[in-house]
PDB file of N, CA and C in Angstrom:
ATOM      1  N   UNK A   1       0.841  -1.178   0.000  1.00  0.00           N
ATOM      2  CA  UNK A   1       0.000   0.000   0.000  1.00  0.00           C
ATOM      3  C   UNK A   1       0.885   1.239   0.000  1.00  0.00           C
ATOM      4  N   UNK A   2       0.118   2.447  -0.880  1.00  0.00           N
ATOM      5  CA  UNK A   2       1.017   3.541  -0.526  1.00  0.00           C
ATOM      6  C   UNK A   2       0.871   3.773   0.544  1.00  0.00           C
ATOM      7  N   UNK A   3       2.074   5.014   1.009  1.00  0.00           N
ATOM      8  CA  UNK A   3       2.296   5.821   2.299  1.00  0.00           C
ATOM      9  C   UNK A   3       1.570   7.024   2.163  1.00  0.00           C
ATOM     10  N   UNK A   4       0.824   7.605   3.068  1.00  0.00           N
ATOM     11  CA  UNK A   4       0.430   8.887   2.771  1.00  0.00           C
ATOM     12  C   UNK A   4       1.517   9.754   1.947  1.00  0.00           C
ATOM     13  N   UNK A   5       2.731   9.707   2.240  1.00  0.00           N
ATOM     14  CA  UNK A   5       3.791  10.330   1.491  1.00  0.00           C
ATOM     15  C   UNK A   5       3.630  10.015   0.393  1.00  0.00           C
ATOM     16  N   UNK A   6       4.267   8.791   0.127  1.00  0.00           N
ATOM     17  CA  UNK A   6       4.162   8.651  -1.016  1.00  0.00           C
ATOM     18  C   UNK A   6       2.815   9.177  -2.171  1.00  0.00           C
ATOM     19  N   UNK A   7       2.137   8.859  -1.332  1.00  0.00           N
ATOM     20  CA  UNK A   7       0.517   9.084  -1.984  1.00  0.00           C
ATOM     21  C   UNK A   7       0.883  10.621  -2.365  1.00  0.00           C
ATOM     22  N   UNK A   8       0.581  11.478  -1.625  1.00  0.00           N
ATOM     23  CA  UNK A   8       0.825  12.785  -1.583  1.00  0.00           C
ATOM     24  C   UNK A   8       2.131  13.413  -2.701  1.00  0.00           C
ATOM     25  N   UNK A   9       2.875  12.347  -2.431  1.00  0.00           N
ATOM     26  CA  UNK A   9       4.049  13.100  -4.047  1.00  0.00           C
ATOM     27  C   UNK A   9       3.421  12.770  -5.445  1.00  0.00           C
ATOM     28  N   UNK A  10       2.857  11.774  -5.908  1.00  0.00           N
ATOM     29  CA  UNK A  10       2.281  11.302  -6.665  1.00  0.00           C
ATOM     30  C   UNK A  10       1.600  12.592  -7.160  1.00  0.00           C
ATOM     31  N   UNK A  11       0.419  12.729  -6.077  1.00  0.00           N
ATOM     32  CA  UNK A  11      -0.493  13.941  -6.195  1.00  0.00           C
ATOM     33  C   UNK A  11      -0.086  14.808  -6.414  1.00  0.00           C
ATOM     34  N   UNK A  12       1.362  15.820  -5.482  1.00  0.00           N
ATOM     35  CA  UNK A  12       1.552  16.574  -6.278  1.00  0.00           C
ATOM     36  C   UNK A  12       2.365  16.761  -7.317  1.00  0.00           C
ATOM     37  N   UNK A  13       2.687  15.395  -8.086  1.00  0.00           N
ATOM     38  CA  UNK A  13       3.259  15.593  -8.936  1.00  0.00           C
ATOM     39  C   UNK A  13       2.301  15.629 -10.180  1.00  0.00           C
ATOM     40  N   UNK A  14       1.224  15.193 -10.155  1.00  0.00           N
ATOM     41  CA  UNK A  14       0.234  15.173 -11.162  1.00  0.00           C
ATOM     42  C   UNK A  14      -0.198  16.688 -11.179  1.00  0.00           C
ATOM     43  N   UNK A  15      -0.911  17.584 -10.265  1.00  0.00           N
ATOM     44  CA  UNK A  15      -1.095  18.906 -10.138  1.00  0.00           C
ATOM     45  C   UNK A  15      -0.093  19.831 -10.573  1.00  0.00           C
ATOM     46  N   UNK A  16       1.023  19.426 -10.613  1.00  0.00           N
ATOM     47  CA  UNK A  16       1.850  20.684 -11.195  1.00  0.00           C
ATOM     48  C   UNK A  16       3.657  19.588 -11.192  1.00  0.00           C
ATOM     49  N   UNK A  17       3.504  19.379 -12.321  1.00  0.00           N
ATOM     50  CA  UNK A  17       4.531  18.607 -12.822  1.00  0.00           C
ATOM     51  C   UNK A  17       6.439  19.178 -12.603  1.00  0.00           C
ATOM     52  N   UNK A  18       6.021  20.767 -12.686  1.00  0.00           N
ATOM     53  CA  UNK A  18       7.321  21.294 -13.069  1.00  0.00           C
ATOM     54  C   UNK A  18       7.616  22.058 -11.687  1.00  0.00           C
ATOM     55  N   UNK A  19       6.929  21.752 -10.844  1.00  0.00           N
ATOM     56  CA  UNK A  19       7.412  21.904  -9.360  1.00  0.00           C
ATOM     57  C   UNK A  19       6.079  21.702  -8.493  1.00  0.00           C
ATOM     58  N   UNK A  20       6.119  20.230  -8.054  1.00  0.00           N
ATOM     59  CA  UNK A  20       5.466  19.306  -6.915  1.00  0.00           C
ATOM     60  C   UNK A  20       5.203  19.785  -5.867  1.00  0.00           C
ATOM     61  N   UNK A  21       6.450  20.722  -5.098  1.00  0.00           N
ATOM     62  CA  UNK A  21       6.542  21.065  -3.966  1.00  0.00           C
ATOM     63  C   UNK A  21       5.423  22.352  -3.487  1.00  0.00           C
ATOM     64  N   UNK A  22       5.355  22.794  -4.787  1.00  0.00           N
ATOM     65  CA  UNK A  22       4.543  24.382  -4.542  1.00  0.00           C
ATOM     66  C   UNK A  22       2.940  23.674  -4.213  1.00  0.00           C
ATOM     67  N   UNK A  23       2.634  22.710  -4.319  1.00  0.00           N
ATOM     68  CA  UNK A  23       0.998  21.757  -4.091  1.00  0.00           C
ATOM     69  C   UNK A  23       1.559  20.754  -2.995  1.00  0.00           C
ATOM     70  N   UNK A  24       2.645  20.617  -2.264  1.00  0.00           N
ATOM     71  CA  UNK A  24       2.297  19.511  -1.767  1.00  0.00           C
ATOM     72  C   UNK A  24       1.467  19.408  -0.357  1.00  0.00           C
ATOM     73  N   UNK A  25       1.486  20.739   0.110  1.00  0.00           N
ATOM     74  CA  UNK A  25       0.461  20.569   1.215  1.00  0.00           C
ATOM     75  C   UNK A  25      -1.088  20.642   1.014  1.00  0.00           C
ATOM     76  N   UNK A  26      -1.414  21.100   0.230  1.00  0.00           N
ATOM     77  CA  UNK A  26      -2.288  20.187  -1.089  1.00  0.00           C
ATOM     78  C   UNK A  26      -2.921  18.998  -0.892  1.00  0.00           C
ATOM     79  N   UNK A  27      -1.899  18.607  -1.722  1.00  0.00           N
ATOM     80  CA  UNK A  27      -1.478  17.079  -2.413  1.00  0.00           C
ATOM     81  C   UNK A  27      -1.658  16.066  -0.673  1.00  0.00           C
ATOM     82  N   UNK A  28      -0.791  16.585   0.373  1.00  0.00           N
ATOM     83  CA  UNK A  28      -1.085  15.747   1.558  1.00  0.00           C
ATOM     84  C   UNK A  28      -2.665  15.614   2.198  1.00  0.00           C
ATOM     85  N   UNK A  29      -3.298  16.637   2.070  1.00  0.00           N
ATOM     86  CA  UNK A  29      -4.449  16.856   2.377  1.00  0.00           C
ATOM     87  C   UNK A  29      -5.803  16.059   1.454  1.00  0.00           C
ATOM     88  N   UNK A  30      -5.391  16.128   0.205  1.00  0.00           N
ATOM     89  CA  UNK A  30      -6.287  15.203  -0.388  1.00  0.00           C
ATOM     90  C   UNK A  30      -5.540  13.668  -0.052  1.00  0.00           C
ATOM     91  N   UNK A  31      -4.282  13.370  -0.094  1.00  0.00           N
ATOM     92  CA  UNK A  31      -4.016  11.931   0.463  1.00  0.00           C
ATOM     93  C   UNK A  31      -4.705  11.787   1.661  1.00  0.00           C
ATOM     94  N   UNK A  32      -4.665  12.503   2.693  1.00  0.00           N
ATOM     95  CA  UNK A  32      -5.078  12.133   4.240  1.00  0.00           C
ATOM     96  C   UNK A  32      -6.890  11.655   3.740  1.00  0.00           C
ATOM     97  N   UNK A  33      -7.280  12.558   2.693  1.00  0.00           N
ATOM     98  CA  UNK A  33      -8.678  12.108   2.824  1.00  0.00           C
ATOM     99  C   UNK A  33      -9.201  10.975   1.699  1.00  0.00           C
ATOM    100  N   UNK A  34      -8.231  10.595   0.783  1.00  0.00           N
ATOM    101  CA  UNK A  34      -8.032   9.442  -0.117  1.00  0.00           C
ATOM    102  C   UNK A  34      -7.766   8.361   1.380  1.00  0.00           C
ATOM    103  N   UNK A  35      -7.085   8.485   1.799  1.00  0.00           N
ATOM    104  CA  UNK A  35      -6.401   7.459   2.894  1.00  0.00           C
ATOM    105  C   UNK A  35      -7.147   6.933   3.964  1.00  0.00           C
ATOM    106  N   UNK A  36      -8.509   7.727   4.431  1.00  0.00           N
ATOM    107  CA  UNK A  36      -9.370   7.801   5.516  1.00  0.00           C
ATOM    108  C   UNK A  36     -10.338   6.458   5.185  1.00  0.00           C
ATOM    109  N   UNK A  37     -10.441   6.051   4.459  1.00  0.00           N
ATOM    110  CA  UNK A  37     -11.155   5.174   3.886  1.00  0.00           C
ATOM    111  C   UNK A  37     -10.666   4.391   2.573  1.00  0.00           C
ATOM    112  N   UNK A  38      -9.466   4.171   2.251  1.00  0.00           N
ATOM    113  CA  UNK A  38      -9.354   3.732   0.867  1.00  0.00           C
ATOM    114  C   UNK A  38      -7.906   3.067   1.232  1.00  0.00           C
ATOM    115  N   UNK A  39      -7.584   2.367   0.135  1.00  0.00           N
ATOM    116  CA  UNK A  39      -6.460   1.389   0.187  1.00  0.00           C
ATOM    117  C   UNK A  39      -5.715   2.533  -1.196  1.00  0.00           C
ATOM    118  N   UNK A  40      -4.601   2.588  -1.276  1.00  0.00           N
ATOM    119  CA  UNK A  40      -3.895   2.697  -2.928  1.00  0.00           C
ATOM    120  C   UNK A  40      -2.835   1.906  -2.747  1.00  0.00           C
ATOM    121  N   UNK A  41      -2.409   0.866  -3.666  1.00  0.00           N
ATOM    122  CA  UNK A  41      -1.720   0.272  -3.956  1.00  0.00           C
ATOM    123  C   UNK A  41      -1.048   0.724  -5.317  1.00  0.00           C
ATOM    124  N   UNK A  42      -0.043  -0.006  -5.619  1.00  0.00           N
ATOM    125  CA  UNK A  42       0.566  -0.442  -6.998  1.00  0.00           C
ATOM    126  C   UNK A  42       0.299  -1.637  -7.455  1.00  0.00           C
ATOM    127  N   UNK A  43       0.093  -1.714  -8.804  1.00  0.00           N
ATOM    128  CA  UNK A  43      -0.377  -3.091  -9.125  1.00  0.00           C
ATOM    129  C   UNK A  43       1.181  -3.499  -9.647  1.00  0.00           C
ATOM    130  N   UNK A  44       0.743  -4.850  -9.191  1.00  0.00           N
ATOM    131  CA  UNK A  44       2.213  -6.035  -9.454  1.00  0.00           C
ATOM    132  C   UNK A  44       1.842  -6.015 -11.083  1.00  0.00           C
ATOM    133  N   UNK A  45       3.390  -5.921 -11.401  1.00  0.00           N
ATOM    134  CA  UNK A  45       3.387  -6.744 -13.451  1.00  0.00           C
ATOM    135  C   UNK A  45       3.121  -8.451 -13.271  1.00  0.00           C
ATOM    136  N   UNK A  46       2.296  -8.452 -14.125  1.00  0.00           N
ATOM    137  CA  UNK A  46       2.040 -10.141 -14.146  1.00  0.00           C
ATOM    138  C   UNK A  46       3.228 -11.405 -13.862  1.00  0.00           C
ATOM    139  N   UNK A  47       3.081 -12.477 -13.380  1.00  0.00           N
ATOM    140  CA  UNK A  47       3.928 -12.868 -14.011  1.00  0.00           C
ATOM    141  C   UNK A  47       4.752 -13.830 -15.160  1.00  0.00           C
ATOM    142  N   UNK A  48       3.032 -13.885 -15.800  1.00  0.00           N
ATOM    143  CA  UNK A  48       3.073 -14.783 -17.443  1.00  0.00           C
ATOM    144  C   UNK A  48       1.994 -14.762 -17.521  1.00  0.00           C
ATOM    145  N   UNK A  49       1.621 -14.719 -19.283  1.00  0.00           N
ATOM    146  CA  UNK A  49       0.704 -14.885 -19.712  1.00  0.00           C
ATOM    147  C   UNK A  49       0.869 -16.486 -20.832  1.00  0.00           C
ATOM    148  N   UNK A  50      -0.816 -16.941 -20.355  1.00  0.00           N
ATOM    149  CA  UNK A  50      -0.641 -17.904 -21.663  1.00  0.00           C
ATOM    150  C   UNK A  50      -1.806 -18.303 -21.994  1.00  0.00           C
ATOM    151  N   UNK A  51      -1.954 -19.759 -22.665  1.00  0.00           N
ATOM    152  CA  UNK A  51      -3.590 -19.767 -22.903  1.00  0.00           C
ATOM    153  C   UNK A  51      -4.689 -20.046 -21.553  1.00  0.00           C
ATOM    154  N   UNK A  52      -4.127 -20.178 -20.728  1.00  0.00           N
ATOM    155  CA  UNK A  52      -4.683 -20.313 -19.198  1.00  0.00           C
ATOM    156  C   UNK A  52      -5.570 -18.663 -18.652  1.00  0.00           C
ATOM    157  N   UNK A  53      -4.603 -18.055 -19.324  1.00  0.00           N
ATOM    158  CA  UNK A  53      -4.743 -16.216 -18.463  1.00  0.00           C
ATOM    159  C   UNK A  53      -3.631 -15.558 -18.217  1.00  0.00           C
ATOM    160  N   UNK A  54      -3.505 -14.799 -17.519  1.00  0.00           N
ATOM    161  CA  UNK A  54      -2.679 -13.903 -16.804  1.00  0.00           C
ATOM    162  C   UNK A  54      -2.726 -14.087 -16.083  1.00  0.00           C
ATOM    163  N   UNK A  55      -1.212 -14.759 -15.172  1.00  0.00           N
ATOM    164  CA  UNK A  55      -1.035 -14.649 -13.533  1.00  0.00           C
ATOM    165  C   UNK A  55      -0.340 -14.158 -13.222  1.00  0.00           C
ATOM    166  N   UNK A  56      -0.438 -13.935 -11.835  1.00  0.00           N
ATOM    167  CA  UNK A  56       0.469 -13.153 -10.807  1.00  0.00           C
ATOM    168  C   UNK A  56       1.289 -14.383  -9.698  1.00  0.00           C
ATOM    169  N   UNK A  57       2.208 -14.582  -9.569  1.00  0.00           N
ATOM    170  CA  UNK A  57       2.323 -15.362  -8.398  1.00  0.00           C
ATOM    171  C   UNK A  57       3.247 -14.662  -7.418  1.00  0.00           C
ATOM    172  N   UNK A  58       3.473 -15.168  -6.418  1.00  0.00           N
ATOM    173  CA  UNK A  58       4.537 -14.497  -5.056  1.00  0.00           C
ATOM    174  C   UNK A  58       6.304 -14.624  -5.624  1.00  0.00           C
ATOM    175  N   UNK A  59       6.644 -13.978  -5.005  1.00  0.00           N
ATOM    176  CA  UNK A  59       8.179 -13.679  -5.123  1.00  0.00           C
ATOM    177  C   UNK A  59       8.910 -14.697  -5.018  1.00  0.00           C
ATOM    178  N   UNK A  60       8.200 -15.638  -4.503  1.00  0.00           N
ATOM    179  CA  UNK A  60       8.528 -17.323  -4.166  1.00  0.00           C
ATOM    180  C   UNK A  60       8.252 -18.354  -5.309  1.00  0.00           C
ATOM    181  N   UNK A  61       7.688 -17.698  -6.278  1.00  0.00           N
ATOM    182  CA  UNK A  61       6.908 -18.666  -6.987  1.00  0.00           C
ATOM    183  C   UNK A  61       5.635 -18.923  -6.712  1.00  0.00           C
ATOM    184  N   UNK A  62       4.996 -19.080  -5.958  1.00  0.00           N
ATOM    185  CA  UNK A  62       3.698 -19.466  -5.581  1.00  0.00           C
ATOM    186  C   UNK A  62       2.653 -18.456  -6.116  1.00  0.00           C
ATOM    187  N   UNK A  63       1.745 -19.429  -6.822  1.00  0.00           N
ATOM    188  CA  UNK A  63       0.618 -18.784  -7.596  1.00  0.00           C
ATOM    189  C   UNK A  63      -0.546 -18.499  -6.768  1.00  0.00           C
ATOM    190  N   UNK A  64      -0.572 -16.974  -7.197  1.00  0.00           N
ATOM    191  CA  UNK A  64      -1.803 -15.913  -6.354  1.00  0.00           C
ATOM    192  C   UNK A  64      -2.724 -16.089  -6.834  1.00  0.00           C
ATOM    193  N   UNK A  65      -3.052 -15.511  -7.960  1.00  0.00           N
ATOM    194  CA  UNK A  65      -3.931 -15.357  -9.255  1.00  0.00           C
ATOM    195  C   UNK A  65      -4.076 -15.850 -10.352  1.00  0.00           C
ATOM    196  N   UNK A  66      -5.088 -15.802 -11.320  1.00  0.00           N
ATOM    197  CA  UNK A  66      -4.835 -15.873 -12.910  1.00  0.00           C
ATOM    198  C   UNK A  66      -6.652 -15.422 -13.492  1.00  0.00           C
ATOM    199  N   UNK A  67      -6.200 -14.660 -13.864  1.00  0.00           N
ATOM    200  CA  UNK A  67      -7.270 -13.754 -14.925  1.00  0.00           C
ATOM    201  C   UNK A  67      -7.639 -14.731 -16.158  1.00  0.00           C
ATOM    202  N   UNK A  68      -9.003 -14.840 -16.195  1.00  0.00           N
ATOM    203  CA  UNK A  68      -9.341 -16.044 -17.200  1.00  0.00           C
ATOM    204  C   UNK A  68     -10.358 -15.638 -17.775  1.00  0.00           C
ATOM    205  N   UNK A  69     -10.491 -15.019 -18.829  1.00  0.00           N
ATOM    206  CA  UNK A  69     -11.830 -14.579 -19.319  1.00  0.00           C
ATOM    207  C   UNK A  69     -12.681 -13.653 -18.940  1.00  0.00           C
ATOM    208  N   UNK A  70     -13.939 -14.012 -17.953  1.00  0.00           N
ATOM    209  CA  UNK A  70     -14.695 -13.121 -17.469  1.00  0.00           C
ATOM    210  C   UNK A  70     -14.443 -13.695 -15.774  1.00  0.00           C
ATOM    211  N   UNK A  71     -13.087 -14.638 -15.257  1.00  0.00           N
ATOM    212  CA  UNK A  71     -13.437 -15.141 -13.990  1.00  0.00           C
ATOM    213  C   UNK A  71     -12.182 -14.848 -13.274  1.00  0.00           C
ATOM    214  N   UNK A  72     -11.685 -15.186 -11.841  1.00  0.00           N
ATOM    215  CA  UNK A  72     -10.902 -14.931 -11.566  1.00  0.00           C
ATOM    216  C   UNK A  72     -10.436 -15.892 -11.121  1.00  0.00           C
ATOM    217  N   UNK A  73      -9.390 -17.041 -10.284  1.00  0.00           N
ATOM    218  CA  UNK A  73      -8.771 -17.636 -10.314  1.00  0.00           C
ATOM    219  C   UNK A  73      -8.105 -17.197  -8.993  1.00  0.00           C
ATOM    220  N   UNK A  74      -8.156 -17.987  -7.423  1.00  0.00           N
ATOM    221  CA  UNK A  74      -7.434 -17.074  -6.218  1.00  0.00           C
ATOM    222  C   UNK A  74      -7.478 -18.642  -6.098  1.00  0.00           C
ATOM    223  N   UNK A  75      -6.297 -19.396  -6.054  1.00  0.00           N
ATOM    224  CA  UNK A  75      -5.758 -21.029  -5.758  1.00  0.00           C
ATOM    225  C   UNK A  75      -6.828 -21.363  -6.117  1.00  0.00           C
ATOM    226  N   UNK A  76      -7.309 -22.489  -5.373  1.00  0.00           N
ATOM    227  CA  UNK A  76      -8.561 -23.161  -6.721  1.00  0.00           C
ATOM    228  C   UNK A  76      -9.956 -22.425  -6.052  1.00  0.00           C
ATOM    229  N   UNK A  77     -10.074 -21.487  -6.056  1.00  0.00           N
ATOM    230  CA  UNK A  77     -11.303 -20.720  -5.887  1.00  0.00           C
ATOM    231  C   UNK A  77     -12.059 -19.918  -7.144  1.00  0.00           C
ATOM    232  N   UNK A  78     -12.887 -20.159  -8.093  1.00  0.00           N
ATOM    233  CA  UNK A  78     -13.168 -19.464  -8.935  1.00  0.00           C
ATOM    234  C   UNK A  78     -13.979 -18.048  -8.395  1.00  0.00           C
ATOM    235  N   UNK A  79     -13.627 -16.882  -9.035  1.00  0.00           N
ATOM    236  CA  UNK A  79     -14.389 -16.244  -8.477  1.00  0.00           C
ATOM    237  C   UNK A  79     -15.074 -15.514  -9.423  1.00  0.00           C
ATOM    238  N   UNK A  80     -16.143 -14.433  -9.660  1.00  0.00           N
ATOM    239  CA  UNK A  80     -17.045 -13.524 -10.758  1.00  0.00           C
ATOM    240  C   UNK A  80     -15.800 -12.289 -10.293  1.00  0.00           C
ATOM    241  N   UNK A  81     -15.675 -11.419 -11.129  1.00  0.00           N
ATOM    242  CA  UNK A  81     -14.934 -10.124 -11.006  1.00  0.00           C
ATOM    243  C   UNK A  81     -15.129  -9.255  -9.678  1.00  0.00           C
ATOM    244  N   UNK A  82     -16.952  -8.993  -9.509  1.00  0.00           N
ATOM    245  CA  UNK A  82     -17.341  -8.486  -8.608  1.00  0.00           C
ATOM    246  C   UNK A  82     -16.656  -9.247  -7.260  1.00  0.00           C
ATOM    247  N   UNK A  83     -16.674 -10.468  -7.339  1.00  0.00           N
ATOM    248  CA  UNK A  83     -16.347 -11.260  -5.911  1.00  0.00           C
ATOM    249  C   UNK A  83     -15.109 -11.396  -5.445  1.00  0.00           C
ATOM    250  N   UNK A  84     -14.025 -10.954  -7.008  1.00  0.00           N
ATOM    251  CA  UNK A  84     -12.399 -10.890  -6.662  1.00  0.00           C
ATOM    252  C   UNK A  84     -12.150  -9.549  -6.150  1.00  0.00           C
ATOM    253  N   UNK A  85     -12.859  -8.490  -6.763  1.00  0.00           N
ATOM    254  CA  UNK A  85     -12.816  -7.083  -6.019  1.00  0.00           C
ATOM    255  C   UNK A  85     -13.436  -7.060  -4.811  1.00  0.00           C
ATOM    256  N   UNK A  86     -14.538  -7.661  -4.462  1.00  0.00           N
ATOM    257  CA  UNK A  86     -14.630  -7.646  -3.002  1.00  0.00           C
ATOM    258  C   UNK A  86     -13.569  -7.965  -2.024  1.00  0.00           C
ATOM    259  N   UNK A  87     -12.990  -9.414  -2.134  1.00  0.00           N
ATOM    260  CA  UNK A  87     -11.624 -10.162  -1.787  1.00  0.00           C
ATOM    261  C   UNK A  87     -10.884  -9.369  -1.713  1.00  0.00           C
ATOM    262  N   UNK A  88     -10.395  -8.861  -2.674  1.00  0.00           N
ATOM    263  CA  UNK A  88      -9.092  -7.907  -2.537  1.00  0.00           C
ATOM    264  C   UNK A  88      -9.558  -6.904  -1.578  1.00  0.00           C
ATOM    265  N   UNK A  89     -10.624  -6.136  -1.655  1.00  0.00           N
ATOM    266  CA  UNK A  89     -11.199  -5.009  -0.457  1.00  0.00           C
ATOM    267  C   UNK A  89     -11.029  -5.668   0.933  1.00  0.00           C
ATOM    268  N   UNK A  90     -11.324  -6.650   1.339  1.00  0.00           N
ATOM    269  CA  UNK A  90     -11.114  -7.126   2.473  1.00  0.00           C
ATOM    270  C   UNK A  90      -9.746  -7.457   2.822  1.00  0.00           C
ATOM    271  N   UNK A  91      -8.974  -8.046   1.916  1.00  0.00           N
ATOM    272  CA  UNK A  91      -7.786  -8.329   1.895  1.00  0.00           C
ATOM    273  C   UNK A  91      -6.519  -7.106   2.226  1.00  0.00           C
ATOM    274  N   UNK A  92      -6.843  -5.984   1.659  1.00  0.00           N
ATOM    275  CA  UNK A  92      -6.282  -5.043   2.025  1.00  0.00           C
ATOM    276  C   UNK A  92      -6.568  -4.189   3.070  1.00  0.00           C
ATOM    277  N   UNK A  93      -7.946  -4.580   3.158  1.00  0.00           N
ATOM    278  CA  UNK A  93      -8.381  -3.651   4.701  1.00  0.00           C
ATOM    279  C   UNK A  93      -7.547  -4.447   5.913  1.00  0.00           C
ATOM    280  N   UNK A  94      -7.579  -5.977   5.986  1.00  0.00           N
ATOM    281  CA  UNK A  94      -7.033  -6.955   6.752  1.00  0.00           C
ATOM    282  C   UNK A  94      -5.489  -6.722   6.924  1.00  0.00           C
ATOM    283  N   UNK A  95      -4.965  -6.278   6.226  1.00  0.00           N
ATOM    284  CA  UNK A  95      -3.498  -6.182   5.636  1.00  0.00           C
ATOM    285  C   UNK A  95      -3.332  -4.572   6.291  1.00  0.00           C
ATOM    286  N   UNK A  96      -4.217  -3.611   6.422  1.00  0.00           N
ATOM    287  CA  UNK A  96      -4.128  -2.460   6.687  1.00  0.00           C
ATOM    288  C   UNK A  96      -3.869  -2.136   8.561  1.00  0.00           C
ATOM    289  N   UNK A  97      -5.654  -3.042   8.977  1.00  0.00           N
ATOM    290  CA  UNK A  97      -5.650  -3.453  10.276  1.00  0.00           C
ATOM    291  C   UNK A  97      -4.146  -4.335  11.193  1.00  0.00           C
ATOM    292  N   UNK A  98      -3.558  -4.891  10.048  1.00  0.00           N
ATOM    293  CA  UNK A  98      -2.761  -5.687  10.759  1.00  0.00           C
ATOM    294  C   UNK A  98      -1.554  -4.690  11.028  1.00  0.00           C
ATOM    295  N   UNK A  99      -1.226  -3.968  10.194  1.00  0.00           N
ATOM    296  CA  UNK A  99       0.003  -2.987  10.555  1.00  0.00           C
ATOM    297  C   UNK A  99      -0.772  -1.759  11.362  1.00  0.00           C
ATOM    298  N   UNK A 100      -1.452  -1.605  12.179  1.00  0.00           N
ATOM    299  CA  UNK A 100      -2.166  -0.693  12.881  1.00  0.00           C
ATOM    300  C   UNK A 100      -2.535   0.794  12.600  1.00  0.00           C
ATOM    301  N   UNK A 101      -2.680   0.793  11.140  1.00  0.00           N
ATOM    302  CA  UNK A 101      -2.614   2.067  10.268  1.00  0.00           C
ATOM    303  C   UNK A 101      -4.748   2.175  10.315  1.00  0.00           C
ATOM    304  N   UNK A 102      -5.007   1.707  10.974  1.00  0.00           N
ATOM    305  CA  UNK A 102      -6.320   1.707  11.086  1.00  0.00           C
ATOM    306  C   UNK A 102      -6.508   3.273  11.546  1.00  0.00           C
ATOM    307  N   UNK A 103      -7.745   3.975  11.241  1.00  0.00           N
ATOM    308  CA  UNK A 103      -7.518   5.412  11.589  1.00  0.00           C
ATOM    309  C   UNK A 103      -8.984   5.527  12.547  1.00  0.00           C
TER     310      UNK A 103
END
């Protein structure tokens, strides 16, 4: 997940490209309220595609995901799109709670 920092440079780097700094108290202020309720992440690059889908697996090897059509694929759990975006919402809220960034 981003850091409010991080979040916040992002921001003000999108608002004014050719100097960030002049928005970033700004830029922190809409993060704090992006952040109050919301996860931002970076999305991982896949890590192969083939006639199966697109997966993602762990740094270990171990397979996370795989994008299949209209379904999703979480170890042998099929899921509808709606039900992998739910997952992930919980998953990151869980992931949020656990480092005590709960607000």
């Amino acid at each position: 997940m981003l850091s409010r920092d991080e979040l916040a440079d992002l921001i003000a780097d999108v608002m004014m490209p050719g100097a960030p700094g002049l928005v970033l108290a700004e830029a922190q202020r809409i993060s704090d309220a992006i952040l109050t309720d919301h996860a931002v992440v970076s999305l991982p690059t896949s890590s192969y595609e083939d006639d199966q889908g697109i997966s993602w697996d762990s740094d270990d090897g171990v397979p996370l995901a795989t994008a299949s059509s209209d379904v999703v694929w979480v170890h042998d759990d099929m899921l509808e799109v709606d039900e992998a975006e739910e997952w992930a919402g919980a998953l990151l809220a869980a992931a949020r709670a656990s480092r005590g960034a709960r607000r």
